[in-house]
C-alpha atoms as a PDB file:
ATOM      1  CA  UNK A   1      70.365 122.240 127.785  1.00  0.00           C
ATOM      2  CA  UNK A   2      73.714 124.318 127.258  1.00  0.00           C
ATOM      3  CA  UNK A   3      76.385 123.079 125.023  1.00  0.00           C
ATOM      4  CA  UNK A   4      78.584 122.508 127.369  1.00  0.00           C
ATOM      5  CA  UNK A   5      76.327 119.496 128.771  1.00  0.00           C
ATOM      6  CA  UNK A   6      76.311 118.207 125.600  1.00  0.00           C
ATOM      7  CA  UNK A   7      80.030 117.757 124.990  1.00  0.00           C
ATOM      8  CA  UNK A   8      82.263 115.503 127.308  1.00  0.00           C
ATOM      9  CA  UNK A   9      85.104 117.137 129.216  1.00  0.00           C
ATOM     10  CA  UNK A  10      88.773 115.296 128.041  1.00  0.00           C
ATOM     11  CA  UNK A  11      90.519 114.670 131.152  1.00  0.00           C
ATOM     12  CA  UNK A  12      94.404 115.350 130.784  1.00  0.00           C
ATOM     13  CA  UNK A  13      95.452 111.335 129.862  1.00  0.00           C
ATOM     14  CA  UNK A  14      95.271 110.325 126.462  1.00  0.00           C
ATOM     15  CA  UNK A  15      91.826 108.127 125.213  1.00  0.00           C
ATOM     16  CA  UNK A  16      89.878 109.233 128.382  1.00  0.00           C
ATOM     17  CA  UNK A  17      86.612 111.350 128.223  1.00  0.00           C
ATOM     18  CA  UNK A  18      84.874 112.112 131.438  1.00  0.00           C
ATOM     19  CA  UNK A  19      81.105 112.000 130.402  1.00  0.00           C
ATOM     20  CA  UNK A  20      79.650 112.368 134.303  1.00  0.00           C
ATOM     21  CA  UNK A  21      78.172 108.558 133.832  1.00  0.00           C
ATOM     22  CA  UNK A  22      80.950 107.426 137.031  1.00  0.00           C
ATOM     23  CA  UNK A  23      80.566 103.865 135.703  1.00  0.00           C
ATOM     24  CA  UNK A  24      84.829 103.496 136.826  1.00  0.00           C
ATOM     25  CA  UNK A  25      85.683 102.645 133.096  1.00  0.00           C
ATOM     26  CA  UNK A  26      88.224 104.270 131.396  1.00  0.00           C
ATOM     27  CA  UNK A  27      86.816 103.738 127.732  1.00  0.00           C
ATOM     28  CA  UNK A  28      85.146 106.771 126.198  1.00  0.00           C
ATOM     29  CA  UNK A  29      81.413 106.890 125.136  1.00  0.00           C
ATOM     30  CA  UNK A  30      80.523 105.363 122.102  1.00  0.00           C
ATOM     31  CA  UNK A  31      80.801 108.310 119.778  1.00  0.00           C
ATOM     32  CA  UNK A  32      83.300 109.990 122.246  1.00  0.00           C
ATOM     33  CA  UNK A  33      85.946 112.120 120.219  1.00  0.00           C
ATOM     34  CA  UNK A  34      88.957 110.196 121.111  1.00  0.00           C
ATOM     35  CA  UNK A  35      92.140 111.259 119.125  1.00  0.00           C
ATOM     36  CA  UNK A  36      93.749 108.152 116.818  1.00  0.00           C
ATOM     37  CA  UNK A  37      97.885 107.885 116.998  1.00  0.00           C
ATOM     38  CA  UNK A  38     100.419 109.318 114.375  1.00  0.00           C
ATOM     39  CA  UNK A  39     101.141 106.162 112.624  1.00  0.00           C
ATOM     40  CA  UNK A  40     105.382 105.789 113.249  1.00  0.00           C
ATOM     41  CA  UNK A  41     108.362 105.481 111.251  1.00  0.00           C
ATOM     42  CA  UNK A  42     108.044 101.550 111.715  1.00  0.00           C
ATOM     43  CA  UNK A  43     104.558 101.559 110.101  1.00  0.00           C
ATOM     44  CA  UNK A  44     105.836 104.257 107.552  1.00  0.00           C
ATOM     45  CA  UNK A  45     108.508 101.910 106.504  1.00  0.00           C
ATOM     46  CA  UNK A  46     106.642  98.850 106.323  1.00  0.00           C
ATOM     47  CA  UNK A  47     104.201 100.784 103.867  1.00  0.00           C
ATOM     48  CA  UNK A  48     107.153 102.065 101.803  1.00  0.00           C
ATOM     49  CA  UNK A  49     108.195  97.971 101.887  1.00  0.00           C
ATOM     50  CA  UNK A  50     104.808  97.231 100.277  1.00  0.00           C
ATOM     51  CA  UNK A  51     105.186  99.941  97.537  1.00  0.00           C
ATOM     52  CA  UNK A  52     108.585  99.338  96.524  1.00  0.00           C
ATOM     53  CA  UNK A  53     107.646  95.703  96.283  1.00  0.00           C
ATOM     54  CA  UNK A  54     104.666  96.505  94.246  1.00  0.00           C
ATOM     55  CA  UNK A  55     106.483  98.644  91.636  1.00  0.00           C
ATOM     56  CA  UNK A  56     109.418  96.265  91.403  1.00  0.00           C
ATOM     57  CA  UNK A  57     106.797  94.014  90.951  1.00  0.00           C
ATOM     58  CA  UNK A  58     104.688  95.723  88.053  1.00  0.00           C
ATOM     59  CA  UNK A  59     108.504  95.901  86.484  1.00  0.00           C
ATOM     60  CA  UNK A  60     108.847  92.675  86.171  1.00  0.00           C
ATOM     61  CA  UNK A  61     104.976  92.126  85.146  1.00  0.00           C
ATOM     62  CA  UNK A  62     105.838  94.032  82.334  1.00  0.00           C
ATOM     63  CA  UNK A  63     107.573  90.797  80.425  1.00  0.00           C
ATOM     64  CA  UNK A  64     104.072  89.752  79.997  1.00  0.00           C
ATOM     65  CA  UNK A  65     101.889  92.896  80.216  1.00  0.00           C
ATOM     66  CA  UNK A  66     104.311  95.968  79.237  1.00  0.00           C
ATOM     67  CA  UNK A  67     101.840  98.585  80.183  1.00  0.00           C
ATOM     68  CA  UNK A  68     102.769  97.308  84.066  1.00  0.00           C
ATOM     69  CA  UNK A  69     105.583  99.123  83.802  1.00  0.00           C
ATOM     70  CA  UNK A  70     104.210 102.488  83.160  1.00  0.00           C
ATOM     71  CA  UNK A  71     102.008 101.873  86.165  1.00  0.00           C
ATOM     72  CA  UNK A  72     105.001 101.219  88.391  1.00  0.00           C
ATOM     73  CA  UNK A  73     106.761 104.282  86.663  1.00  0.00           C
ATOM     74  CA  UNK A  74     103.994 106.431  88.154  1.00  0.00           C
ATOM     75  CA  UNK A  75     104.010 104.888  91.298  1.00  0.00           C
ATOM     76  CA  UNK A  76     107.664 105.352  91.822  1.00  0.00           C
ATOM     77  CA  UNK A  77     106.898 109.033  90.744  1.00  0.00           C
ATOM     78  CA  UNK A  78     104.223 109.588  93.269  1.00  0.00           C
ATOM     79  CA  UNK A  79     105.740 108.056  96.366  1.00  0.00           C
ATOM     80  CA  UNK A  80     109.618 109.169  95.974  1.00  0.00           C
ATOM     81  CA  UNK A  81     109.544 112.296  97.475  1.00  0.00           C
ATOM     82  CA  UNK A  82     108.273 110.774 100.755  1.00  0.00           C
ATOM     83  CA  UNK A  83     109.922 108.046 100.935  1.00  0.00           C
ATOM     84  CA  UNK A  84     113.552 107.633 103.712  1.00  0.00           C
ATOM     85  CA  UNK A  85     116.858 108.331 101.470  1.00  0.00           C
ATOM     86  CA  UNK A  86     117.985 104.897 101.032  1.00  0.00           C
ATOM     87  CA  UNK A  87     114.603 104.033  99.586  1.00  0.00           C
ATOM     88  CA  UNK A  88     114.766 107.134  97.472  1.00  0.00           C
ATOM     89  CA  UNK A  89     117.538 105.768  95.616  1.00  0.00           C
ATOM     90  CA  UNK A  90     114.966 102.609  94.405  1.00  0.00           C
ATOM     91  CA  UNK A  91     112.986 104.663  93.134  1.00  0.00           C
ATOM     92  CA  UNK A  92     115.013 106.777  91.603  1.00  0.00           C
ATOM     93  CA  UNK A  93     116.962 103.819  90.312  1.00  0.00           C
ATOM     94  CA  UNK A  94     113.592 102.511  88.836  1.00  0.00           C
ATOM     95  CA  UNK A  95     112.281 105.717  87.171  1.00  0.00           C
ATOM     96  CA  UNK A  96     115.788 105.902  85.701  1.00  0.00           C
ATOM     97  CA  UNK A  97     115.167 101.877  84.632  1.00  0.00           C
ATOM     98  CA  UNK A  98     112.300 102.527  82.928  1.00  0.00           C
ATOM     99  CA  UNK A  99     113.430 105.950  80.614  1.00  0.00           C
ATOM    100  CA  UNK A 100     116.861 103.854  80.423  1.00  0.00           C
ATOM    101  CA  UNK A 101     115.202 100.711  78.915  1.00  0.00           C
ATOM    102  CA  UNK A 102     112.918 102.965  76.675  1.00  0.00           C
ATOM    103  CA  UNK A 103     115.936 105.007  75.124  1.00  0.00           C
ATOM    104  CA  UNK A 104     117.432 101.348  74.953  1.00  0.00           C
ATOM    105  CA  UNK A 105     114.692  99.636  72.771  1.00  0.00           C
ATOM    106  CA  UNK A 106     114.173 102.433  70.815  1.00  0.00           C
ATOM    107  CA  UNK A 107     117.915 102.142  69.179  1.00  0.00           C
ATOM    108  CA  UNK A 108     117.239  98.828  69.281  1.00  0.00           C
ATOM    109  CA  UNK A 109     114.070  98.681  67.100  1.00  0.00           C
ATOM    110  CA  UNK A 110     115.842 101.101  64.771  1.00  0.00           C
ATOM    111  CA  UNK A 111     118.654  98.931  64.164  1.00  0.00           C
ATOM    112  CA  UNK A 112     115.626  96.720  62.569  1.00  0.00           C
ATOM    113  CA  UNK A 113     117.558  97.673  59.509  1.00  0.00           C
ATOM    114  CA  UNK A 114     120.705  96.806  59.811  1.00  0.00           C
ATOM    115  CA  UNK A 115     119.849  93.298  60.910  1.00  0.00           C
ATOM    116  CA  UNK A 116     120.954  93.905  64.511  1.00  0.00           C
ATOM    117  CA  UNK A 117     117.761  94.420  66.060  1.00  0.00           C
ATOM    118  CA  UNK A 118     117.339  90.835  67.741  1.00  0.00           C
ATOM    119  CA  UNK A 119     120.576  90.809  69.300  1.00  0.00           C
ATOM    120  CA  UNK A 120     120.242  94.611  71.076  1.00  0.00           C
ATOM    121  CA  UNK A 121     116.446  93.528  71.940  1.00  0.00           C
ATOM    122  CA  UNK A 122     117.928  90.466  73.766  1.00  0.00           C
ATOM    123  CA  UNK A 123     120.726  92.549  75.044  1.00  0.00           C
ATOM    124  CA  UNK A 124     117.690  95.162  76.808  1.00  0.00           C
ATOM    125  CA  UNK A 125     115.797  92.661  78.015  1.00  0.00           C
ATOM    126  CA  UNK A 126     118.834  90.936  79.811  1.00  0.00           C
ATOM    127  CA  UNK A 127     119.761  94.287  80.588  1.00  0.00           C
ATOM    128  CA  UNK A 128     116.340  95.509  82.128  1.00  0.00           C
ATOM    129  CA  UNK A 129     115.756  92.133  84.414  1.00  0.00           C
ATOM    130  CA  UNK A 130     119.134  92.330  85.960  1.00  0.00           C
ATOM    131  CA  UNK A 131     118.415  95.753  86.616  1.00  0.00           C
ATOM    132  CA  UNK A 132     115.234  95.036  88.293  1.00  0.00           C
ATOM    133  CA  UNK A 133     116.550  91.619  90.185  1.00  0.00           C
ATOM    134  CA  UNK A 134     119.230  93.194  91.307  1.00  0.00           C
ATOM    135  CA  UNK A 135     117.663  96.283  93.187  1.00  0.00           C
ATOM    136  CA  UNK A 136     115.175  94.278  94.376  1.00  0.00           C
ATOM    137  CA  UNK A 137     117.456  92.051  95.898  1.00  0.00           C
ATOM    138  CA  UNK A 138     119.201  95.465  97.758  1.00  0.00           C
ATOM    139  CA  UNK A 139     115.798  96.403  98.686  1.00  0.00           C
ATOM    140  CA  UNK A 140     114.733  93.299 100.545  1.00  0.00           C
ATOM    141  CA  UNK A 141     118.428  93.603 102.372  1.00  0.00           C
ATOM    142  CA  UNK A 142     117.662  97.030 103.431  1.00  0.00           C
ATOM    143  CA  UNK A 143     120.699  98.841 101.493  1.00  0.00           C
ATOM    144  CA  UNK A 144     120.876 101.685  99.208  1.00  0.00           C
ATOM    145  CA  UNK A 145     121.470 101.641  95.339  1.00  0.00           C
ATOM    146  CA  UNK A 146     125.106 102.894  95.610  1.00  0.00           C
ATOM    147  CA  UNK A 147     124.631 104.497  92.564  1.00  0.00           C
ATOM    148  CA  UNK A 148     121.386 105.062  91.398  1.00  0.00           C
ATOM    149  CA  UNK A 149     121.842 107.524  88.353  1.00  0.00           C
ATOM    150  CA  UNK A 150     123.762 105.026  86.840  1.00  0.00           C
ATOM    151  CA  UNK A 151     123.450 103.766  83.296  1.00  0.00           C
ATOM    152  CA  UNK A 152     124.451 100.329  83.665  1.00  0.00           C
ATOM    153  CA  UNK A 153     123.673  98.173  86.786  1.00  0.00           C
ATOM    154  CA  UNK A 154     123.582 101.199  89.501  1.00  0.00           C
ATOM    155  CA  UNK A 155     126.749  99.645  90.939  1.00  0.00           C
END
């Protein structure tokens, strides 16, 4: 038997094989190499949805388990390059959140000894879950963080 018995012959329409069996269906053999579509932009989107959900998510898990936000730090990492421009600027906005609120506590916990320390603490943690309410709430309307390099609210 020569290989070319073995293999079916791909007629010119997408998803058909022509195996020789004349059985009038369209569906290839079981087994058939039949080529899957690209996924689209809608499908692309709706996945970028789910992980900018998930990271503003871990965010705001990290009130009770802080090491959720290093997990949505590295998400945000990973996935920012790909993701359409307007989303780029969430995650940008959140990786910025994140080094932002670290430098934040930091001077905070340092002022430990001038008796300050509770009041700055308070003052980052207001400051953090308005950040992270806040884009969220641009995310789920579909716009942009206007600017999201800023310091304060990314207004």
């Amino acid at each position: 038997m020569s290989d070319e018995q073995n293999e079916p012959k791909n007629d010119a329409s997408f998803g058909t094989a022509n195996t020789g069996g004349g059985s009038g269906d369209d569906s290839p053999e079981p087994g058939a190499n039949v080529p899957t579509p690209a996924p689209t932009p809608a499908t692309d989107l709706a996945n970028f949805f789910t992980t900018q959900r998930i990271v503003y998510g871990l965010y705001a898990l990290s009130f009770l388990v802080g090491p959720a936000a290093i997990a949505g730090l590295i998400v945000a990492y990973l996935v920012r390059n790909d993701a359409a421009p307007w989303l780029q600027t969430h995650y940008t906005y959140l990786i910025r959140t994140f080094w932002i609120s670290l430098v934040y506590f930091v001077i905070a916990l340092t002022s430990i000894l001038i008796f300050v320390a509770p009041v700055l603490l308070m003052a980052v943690v207001i400051w953090f879950l308005l950040r992270v309410v806040l884009g969220w709430m641009k995310m789920e309307k579909g716009e942009p963080i206007a600017n999201p390099e800023s310091w304060w609210l990314g207004k």
